[in-house]
C-alpha atoms as a PDB file:
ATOM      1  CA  UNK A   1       0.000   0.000   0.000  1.00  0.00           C
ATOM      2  CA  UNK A   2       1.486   3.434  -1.091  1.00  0.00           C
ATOM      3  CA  UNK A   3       1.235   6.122   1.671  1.00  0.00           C
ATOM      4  CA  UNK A   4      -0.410   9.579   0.151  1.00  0.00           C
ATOM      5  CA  UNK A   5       2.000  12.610   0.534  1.00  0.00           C
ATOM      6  CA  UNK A   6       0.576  14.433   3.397  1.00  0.00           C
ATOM      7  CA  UNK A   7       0.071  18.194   2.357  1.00  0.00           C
ATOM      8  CA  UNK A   8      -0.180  20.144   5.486  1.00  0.00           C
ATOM      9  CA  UNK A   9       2.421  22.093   6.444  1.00  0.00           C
ATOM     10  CA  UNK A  10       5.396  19.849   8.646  1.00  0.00           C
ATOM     11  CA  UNK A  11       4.111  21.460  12.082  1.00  0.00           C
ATOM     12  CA  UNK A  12       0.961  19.840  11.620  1.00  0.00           C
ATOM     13  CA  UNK A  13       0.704  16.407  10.249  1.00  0.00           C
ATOM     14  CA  UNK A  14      -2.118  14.525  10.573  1.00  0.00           C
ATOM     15  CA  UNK A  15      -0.028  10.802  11.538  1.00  0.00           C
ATOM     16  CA  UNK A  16       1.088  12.931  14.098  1.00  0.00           C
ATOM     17  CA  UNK A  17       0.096  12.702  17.853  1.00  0.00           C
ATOM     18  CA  UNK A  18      -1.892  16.666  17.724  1.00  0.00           C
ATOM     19  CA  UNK A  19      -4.879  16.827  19.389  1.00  0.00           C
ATOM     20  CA  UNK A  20      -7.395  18.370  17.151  1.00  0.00           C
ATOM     21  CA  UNK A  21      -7.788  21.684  18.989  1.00  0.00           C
ATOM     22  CA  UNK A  22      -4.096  21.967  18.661  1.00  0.00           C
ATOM     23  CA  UNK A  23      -3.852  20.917  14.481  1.00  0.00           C
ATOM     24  CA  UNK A  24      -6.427  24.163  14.069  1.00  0.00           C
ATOM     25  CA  UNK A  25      -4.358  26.725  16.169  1.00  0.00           C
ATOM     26  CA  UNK A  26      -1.071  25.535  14.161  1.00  0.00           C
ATOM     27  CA  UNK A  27      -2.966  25.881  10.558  1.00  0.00           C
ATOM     28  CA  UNK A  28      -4.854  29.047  11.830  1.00  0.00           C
ATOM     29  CA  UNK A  29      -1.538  30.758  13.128  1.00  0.00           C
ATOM     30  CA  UNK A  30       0.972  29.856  10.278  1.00  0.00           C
ATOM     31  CA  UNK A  31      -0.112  32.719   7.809  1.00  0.00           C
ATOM     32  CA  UNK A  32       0.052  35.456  10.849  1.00  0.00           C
ATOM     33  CA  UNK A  33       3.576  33.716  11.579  1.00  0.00           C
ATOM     34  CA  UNK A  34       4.755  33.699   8.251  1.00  0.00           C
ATOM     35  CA  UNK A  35       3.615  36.981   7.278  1.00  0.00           C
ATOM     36  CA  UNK A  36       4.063  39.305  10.256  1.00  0.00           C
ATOM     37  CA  UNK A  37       5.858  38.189  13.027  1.00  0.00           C
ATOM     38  CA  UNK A  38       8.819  36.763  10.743  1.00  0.00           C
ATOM     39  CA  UNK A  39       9.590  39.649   8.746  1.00  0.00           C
ATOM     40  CA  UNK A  40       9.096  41.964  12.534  1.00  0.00           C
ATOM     41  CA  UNK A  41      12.005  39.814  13.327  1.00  0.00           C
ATOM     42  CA  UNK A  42      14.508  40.543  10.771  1.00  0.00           C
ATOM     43  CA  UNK A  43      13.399  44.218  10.735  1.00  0.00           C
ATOM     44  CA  UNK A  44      14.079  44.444  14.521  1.00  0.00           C
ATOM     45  CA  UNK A  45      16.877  42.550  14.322  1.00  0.00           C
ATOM     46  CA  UNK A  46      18.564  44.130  11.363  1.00  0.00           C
ATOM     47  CA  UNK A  47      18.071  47.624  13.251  1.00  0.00           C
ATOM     48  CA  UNK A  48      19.970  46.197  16.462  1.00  0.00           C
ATOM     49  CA  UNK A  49      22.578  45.791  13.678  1.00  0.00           C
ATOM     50  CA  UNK A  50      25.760  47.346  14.940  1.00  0.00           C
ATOM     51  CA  UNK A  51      27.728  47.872  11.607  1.00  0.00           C
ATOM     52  CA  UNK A  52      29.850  51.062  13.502  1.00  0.00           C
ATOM     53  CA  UNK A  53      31.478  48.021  15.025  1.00  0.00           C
ATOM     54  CA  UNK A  54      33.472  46.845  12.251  1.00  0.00           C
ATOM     55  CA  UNK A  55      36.734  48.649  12.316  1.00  0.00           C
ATOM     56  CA  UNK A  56      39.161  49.510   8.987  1.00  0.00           C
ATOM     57  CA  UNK A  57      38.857  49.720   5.909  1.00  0.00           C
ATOM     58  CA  UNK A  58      39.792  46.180   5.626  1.00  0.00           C
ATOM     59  CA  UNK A  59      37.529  45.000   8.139  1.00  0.00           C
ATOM     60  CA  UNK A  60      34.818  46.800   6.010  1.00  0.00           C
ATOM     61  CA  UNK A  61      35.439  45.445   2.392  1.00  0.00           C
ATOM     62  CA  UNK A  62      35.569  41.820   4.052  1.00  0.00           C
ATOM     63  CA  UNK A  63      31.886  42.228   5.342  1.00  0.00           C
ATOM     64  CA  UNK A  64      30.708  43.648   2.532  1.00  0.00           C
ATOM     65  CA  UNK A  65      32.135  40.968  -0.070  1.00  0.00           C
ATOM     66  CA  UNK A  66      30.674  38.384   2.951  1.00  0.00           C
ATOM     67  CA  UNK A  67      27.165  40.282   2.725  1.00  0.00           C
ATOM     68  CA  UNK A  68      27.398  40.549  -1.350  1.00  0.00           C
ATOM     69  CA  UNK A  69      28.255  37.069  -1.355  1.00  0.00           C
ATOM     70  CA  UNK A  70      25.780  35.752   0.582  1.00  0.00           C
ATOM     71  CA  UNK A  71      22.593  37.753  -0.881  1.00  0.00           C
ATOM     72  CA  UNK A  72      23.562  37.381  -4.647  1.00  0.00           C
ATOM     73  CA  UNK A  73      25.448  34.775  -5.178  1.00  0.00           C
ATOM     74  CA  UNK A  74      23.193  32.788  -2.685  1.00  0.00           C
ATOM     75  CA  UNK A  75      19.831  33.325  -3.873  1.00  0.00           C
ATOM     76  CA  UNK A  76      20.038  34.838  -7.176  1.00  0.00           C
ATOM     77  CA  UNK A  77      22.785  32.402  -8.026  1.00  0.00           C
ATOM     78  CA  UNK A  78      20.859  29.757  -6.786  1.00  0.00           C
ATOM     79  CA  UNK A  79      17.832  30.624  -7.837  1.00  0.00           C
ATOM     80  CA  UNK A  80      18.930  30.997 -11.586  1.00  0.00           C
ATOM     81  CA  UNK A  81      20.550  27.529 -11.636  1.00  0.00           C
ATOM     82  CA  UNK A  82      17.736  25.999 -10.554  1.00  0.00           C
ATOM     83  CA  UNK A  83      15.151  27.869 -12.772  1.00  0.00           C
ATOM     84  CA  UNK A  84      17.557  26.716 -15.807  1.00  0.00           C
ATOM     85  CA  UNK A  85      17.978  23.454 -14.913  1.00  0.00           C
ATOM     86  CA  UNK A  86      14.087  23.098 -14.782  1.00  0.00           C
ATOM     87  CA  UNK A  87      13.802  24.642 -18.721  1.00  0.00           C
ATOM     88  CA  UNK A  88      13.561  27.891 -18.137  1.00  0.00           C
ATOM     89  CA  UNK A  89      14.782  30.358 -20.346  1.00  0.00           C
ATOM     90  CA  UNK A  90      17.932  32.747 -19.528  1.00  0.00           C
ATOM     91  CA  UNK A  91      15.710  35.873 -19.426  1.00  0.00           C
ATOM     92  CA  UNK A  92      13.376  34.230 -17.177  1.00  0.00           C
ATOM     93  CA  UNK A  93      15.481  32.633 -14.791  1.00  0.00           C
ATOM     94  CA  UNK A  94      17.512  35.735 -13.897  1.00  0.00           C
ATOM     95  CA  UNK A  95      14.309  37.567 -13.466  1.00  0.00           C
ATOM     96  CA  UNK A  96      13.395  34.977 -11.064  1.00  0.00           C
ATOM     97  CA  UNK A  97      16.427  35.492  -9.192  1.00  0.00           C
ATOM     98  CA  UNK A  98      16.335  39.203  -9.187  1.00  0.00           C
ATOM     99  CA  UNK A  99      12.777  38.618  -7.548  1.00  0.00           C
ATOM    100  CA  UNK A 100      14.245  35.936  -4.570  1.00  0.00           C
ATOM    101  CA  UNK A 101      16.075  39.136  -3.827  1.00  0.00           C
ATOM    102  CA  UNK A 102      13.921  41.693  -3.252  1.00  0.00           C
ATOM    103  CA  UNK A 103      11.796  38.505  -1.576  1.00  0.00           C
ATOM    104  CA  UNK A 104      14.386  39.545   1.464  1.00  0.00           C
END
């Protein structure tokens, strides 16, 4: 017998042990998670940013080539590979990845 793929989200699986009461607060709270307290977390926390900290001009190229790295190599990088290697076009694909970036 083939199991079916289960299609809630991974916090709330039915073959789980969640009472019922407990399976409705998860699917009723995961679009107020997901769309305002997440980002209200990396707002805050990219205000409590302290980028004064970082000392020389040395210092200062190295976390900007870390944080240029990171955002567009990462995702837009990523994101075009992966668009390509499902058959989409060059034109498309980048525009994909220029959209996982402003996606934050």
């Amino acid at each position: 017998m083939r199991r079916r793929k289960n299609r809630t989200s991974s916090f709330c699986r039915k073959d789980e042990s969640h009472s019922g009461l407990a399976r409705v607060l998860i699917e009723r709270s995961k679009d107020v998670v997901t769309i305002l307290l997440l980002p209200a977390f990396f707002a805050f926390a990219g205000m409590r940013t302290r980028i004064d900290l970082v000392s020389g001009a040395s210092s200062l190229a190295i976390c900007a080539l870390i944080v240029l790295v990171a955002t567009t190599a990462g995702k837009f990088g990523g994101t075009f590979i992966a668009a390509r290697v499902t058959g989409l076009g060059s034109r498309a694909a980048a525009s994909l990845g220029i959209l996982m970036n402003t996606a934050g």
